[in-house]
C-alpha atoms as a PDB file:
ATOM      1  CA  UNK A   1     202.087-196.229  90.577  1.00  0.00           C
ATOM      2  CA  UNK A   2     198.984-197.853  89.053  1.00  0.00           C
ATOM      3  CA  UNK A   3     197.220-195.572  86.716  1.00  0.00           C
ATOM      4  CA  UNK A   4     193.787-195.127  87.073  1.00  0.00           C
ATOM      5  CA  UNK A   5     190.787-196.136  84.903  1.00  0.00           C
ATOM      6  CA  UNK A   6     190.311-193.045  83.437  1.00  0.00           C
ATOM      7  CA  UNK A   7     194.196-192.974  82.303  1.00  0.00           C
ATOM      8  CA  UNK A   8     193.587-195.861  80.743  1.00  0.00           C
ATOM      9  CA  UNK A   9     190.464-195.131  78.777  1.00  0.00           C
ATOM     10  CA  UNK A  10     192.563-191.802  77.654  1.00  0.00           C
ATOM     11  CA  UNK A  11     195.694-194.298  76.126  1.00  0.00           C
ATOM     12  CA  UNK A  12     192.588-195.906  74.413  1.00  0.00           C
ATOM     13  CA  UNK A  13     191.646-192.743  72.906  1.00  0.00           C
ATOM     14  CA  UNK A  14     195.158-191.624  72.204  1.00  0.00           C
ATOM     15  CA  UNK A  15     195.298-195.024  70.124  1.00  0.00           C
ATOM     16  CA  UNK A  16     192.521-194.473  68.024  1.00  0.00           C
ATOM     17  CA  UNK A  17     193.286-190.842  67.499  1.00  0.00           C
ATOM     18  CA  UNK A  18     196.789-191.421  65.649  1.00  0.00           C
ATOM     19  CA  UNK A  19     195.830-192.295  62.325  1.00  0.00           C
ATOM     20  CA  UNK A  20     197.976-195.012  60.328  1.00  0.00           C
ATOM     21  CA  UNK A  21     200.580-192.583  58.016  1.00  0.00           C
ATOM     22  CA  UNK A  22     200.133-193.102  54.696  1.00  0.00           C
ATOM     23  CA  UNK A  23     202.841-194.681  52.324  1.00  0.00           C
ATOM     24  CA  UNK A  24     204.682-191.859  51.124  1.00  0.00           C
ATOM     25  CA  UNK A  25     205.874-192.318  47.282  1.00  0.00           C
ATOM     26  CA  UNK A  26     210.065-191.396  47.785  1.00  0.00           C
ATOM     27  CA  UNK A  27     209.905-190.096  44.520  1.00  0.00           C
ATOM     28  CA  UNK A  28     208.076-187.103  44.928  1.00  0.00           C
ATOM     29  CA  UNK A  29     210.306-185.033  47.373  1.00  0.00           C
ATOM     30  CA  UNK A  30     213.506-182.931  47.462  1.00  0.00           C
ATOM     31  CA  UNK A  31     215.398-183.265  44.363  1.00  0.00           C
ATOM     32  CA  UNK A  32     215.387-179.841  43.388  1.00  0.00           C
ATOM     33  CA  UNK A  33     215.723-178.282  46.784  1.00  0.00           C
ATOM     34  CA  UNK A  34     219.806-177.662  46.570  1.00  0.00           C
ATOM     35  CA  UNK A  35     220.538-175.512  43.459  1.00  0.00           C
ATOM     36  CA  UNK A  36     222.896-176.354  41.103  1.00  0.00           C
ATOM     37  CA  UNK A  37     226.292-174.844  41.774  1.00  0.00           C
ATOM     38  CA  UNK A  38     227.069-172.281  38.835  1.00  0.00           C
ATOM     39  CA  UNK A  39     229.818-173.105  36.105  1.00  0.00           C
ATOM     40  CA  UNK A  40     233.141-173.147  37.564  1.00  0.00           C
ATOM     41  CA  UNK A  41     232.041-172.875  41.257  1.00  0.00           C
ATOM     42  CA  UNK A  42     233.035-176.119  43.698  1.00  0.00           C
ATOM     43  CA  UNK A  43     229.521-177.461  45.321  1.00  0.00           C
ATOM     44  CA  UNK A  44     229.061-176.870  48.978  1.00  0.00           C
ATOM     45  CA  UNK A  45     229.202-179.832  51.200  1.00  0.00           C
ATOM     46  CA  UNK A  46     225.978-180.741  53.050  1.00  0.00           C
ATOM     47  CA  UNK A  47     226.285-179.542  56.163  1.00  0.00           C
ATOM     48  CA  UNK A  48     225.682-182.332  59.144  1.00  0.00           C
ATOM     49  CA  UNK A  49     222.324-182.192  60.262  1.00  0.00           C
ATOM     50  CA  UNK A  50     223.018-182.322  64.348  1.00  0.00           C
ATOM     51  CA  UNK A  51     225.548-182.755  66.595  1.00  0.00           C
ATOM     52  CA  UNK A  52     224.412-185.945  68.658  1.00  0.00           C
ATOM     53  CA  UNK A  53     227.310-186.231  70.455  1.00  0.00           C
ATOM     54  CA  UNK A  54     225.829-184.479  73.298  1.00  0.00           C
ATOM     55  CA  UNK A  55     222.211-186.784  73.586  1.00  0.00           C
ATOM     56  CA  UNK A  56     221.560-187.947  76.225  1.00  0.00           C
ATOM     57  CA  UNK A  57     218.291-190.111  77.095  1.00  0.00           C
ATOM     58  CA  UNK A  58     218.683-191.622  79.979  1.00  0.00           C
ATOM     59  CA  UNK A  59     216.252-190.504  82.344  1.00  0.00           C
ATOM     60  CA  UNK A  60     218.087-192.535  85.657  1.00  0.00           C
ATOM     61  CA  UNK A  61     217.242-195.521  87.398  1.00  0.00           C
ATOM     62  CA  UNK A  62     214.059-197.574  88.097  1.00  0.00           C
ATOM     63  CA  UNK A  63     212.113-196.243  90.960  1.00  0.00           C
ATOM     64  CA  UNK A  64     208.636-194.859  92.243  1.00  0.00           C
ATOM     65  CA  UNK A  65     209.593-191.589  90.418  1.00  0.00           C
ATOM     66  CA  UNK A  66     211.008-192.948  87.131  1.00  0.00           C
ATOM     67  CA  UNK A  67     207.537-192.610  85.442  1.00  0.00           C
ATOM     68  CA  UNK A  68     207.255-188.973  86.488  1.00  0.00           C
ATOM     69  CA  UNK A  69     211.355-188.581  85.326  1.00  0.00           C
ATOM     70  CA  UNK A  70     209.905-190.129  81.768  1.00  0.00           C
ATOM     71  CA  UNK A  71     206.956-188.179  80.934  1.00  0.00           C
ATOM     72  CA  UNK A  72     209.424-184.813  81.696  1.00  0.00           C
ATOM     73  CA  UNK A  73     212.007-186.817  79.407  1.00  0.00           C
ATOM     74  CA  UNK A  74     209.628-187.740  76.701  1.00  0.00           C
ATOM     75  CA  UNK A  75     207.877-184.641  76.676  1.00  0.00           C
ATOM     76  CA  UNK A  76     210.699-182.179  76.079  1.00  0.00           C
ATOM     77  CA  UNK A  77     211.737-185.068  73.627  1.00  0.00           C
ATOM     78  CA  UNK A  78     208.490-184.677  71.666  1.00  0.00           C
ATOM     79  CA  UNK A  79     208.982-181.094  71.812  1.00  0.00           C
ATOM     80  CA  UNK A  80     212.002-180.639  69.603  1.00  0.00           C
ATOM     81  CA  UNK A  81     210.909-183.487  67.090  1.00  0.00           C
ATOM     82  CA  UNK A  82     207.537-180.667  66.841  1.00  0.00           C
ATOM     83  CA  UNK A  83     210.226-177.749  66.683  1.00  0.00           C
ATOM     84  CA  UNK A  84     212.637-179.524  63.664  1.00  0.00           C
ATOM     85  CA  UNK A  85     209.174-180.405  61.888  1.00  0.00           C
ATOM     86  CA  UNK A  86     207.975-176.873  61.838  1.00  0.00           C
ATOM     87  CA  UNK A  87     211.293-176.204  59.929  1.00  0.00           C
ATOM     88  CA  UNK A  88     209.363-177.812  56.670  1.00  0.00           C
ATOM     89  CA  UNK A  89     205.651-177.050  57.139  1.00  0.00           C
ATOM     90  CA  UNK A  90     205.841-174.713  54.018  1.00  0.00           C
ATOM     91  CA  UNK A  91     209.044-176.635  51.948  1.00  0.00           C
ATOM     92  CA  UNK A  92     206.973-176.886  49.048  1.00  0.00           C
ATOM     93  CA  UNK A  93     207.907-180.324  48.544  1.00  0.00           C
ATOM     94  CA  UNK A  94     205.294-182.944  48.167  1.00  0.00           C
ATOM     95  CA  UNK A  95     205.803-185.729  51.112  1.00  0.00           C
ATOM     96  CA  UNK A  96     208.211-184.047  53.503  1.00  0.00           C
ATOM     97  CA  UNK A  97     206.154-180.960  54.549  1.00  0.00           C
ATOM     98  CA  UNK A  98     203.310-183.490  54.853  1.00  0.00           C
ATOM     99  CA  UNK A  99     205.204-185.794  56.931  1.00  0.00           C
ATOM    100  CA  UNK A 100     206.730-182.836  59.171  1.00  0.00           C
ATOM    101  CA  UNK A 101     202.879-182.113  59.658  1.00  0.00           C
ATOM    102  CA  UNK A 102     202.096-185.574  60.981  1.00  0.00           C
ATOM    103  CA  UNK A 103     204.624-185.936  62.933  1.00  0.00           C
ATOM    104  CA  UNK A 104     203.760-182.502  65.010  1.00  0.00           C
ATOM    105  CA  UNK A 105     200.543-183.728  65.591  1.00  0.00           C
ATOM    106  CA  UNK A 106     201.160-186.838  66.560  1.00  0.00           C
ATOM    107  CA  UNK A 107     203.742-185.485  69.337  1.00  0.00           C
ATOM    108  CA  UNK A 108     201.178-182.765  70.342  1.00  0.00           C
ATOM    109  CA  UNK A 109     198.755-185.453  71.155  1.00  0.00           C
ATOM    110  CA  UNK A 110     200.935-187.939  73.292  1.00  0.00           C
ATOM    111  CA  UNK A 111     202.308-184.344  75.025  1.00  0.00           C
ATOM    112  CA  UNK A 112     198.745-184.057  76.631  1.00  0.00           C
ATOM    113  CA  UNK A 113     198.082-186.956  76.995  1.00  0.00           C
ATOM    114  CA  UNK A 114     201.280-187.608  79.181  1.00  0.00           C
ATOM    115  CA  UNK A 115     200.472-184.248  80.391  1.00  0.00           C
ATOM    116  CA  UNK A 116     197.249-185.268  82.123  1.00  0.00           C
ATOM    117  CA  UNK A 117     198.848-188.337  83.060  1.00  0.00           C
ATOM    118  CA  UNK A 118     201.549-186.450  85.127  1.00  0.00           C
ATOM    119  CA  UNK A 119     198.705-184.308  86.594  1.00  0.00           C
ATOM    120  CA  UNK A 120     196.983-187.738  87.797  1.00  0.00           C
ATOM    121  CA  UNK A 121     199.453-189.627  89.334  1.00  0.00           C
ATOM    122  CA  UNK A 122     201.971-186.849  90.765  1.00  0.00           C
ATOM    123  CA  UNK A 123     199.583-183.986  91.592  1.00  0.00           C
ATOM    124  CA  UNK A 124     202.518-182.995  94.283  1.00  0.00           C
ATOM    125  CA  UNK A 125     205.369-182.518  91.673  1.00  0.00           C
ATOM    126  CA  UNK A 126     206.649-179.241  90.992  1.00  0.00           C
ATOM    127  CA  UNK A 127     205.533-177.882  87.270  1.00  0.00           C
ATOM    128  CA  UNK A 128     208.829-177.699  85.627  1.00  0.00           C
ATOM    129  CA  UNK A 129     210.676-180.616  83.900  1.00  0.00           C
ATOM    130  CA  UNK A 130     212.336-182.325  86.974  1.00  0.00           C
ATOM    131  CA  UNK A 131     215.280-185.222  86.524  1.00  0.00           C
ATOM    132  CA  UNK A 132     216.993-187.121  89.468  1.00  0.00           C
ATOM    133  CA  UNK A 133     219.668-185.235  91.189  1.00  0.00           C
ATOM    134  CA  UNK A 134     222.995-187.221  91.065  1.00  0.00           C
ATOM    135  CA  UNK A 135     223.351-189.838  93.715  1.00  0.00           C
ATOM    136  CA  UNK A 136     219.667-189.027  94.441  1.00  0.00           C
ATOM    137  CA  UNK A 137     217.374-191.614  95.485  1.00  0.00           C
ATOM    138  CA  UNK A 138     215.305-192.676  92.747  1.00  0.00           C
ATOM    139  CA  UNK A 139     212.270-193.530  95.041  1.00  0.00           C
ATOM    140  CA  UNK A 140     211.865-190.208  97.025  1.00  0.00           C
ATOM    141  CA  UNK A 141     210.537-187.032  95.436  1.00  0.00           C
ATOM    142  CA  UNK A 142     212.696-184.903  97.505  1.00  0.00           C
ATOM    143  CA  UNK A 143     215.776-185.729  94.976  1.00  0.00           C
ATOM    144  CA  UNK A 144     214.112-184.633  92.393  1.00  0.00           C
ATOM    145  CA  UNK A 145     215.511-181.427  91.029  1.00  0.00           C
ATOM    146  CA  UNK A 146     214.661-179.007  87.714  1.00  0.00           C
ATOM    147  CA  UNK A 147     216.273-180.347  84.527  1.00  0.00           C
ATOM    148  CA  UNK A 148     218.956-178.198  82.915  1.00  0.00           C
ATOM    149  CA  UNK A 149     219.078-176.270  80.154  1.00  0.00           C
ATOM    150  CA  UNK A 150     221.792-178.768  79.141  1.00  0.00           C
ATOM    151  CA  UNK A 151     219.465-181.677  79.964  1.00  0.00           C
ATOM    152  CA  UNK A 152     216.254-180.384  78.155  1.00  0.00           C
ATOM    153  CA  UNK A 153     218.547-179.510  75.286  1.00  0.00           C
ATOM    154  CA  UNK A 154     219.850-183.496  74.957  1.00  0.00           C
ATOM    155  CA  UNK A 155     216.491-184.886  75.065  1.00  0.00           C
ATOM    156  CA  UNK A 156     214.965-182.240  72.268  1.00  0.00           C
ATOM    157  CA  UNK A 157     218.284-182.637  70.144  1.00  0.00           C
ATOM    158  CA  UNK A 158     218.106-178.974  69.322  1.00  0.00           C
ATOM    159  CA  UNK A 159     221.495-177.961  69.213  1.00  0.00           C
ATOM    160  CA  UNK A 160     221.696-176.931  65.624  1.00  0.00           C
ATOM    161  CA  UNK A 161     219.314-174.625  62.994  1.00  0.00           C
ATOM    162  CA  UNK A 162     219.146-175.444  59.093  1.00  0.00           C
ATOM    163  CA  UNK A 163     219.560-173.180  56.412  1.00  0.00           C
ATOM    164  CA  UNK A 164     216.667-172.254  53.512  1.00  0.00           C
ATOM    165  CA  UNK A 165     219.421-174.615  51.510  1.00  0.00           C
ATOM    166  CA  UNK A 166     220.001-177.943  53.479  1.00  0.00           C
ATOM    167  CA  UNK A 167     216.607-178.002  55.389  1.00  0.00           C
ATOM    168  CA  UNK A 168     214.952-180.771  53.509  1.00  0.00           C
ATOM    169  CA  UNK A 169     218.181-183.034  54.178  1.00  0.00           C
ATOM    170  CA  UNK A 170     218.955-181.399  57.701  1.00  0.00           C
ATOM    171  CA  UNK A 171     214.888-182.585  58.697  1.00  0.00           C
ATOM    172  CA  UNK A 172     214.837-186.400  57.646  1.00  0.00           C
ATOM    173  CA  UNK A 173     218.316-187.301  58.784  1.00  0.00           C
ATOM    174  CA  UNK A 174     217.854-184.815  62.044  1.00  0.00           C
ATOM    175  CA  UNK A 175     214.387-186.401  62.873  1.00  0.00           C
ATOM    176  CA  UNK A 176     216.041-190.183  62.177  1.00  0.00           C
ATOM    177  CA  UNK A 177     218.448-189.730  64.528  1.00  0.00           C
ATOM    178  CA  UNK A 178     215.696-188.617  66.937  1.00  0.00           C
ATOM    179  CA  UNK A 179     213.200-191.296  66.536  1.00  0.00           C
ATOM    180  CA  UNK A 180     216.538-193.470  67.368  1.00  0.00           C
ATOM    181  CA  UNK A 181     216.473-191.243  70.296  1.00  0.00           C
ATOM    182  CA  UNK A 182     212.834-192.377  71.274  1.00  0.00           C
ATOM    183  CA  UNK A 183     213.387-196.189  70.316  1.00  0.00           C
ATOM    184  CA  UNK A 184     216.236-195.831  73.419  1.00  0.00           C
ATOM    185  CA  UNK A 185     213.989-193.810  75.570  1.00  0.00           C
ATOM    186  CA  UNK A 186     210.826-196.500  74.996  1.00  0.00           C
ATOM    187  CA  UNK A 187     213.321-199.610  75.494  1.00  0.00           C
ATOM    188  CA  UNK A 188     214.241-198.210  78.506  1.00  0.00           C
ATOM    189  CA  UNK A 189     210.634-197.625  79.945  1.00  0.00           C
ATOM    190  CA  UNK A 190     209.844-201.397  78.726  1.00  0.00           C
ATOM    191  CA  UNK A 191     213.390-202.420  80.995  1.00  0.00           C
ATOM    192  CA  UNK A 192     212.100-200.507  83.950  1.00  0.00           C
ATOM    193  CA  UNK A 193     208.663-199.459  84.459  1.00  0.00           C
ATOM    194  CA  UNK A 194     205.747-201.857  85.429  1.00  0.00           C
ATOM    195  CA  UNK A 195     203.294-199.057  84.808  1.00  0.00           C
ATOM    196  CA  UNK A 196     201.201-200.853  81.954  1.00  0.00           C
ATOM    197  CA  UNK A 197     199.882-197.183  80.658  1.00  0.00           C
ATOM    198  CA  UNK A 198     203.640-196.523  80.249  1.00  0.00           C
ATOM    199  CA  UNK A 199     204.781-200.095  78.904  1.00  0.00           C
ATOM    200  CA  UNK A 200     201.459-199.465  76.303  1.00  0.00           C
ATOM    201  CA  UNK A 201     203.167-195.796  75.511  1.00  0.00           C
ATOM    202  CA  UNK A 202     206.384-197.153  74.850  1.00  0.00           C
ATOM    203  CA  UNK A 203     205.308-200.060  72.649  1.00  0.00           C
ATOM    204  CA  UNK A 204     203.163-197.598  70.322  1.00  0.00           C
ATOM    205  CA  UNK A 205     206.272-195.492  69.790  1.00  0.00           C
ATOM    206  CA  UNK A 206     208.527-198.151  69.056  1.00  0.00           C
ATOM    207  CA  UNK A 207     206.130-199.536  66.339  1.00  0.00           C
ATOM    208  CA  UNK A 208     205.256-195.919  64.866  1.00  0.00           C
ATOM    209  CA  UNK A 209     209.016-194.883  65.139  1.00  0.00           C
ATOM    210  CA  UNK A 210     210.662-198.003  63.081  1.00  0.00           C
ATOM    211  CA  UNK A 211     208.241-197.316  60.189  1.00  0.00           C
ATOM    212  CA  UNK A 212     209.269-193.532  60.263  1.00  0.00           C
ATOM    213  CA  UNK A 213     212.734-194.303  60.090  1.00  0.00           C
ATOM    214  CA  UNK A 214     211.951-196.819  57.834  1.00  0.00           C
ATOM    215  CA  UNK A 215     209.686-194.326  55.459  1.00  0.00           C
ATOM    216  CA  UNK A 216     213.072-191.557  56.328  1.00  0.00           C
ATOM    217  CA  UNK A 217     215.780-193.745  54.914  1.00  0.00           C
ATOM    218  CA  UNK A 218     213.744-194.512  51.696  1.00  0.00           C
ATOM    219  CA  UNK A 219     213.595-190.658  50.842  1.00  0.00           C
ATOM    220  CA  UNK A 220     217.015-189.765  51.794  1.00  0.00           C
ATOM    221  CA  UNK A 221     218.147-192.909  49.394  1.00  0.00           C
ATOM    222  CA  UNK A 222     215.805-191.419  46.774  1.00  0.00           C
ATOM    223  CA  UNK A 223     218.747-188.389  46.970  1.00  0.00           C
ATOM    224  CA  UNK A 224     221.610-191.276  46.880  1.00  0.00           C
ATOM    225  CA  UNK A 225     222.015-190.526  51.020  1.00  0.00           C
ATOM    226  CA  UNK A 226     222.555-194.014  52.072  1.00  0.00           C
ATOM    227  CA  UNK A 227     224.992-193.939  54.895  1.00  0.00           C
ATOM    228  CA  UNK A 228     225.594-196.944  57.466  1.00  0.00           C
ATOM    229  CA  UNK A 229     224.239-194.799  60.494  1.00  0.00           C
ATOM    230  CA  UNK A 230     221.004-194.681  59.593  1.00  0.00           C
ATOM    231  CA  UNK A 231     221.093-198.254  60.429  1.00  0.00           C
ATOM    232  CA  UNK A 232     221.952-198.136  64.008  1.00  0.00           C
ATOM    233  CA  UNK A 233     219.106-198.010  65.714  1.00  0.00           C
ATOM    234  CA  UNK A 234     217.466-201.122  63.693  1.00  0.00           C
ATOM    235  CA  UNK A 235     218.502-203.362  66.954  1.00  0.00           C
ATOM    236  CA  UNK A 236     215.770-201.414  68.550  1.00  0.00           C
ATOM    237  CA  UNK A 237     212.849-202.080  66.326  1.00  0.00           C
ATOM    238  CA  UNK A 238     211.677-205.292  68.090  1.00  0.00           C
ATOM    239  CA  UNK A 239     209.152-205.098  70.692  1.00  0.00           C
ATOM    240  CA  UNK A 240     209.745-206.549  74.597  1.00  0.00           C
END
């Protein structure tokens, strides 16, 4: 479906409205976040941030409904990267709160504007998060069915809570591994949606998400956290 002029004069505006982030100095955050274990006591290991086994992004085939199937994706997607920011809002550590903040925002304002773009071009789907029924045909509205609880849990990658101790760690490797889960979801628009509001979309997260994981691995390597697998997704930082 072609969007309309007015969608397209609302991606303009969602454009301008995300401000360029700032570059945060990695020396200002967490250091002091995990006490010091007393004298004679064995440190406790970091717990792992989330379980990604689970993730799964793919929102099904190309198709006259795979736009509508991506907005519900993306959405709940941009909901739990809102819900594991609000998690560090008040850390009290300069940088990380900050960036928590700018990240919610920034999802909030691509959730309405994908919101009224849903509105526009599918005024007959049904309200609630729909995905393609299995086997379904990916052009007919008819196979579309409500997302799981399972499904809606994948895309947010909210299957885990931190602790007052391990939240400042559990945030910026938890929200690296899901911008990696946005690079896949906007590579997989730019594979198989013509829609150039979409395509536009996509490209604007790819370009904002690299830098974040980017900006993520330099403060988690500030606290000597430099593992291989926050590497994995740099395949995904060129654009189509």
């Amino acid at each position: 479906m072609r969007p309309s002029p007015a969608a397209l004069v609302l991606l303009g505006l969602l454009a301008a409205a995300i401000p360029a982030r700032a570059q945060m100095d990695p020396h200002q955050h967490h250091r002091m976040m995990t006490p010091a274990p007393a004298a004679g006591q064995v440190p406790a290991a970091t717990p792992a941030p989330l379980d990604h086994s689970a993730h799964n992004h793919d929102v099904g085939p190309a198709g006259s409904t795979y736009e509508l199937r991506w907005i519900d994706g993306m959405v709940q997607h941009h909901t739990g990267a809102m819900r594991m920011s609000e998690f560090v809002f008040d850390i009290g550590v300069p940088g990380v709160g900050s960036l928590g903040k700018e990240i919610w925002r920034d999802q909030a304002q691509e959730i309405k504007a994908m919101g009224q773009w849903r509105k526009a071009w599918y005024p007959q789907a049904p309200m609630y998060s729909v995905a393609l029924r299995p086997g379904g045909d990916p052009n007919a509205m008819a196979d579309l069915v409500r997302m799981s609880t399972a499904q809606i849990q994948a895309m947010q990658m909210s299957a885990s809570t931190p602790t007052p101790e391990n939240r400042v760690v559990w945030f910026l490797e938890g929200m690296l591994h899901h911008h990696g889960g946005a690079l896949i979801m906007a590579h997989d628009a730019l594979d198989k949606s013509s829609n150039p509001t979409i395509r536009r979309l996509a490209r604007n997260i790819i370009v904002a998400q690299r830098r974040e994981i980017i900006q993520l691995r330099k403060m988690l390597q500030h606290d000597g956290l430099n593992k291989p697998e926050y590497r994995q997704y740099d395949s995904l930082f060129s654009l189509k």
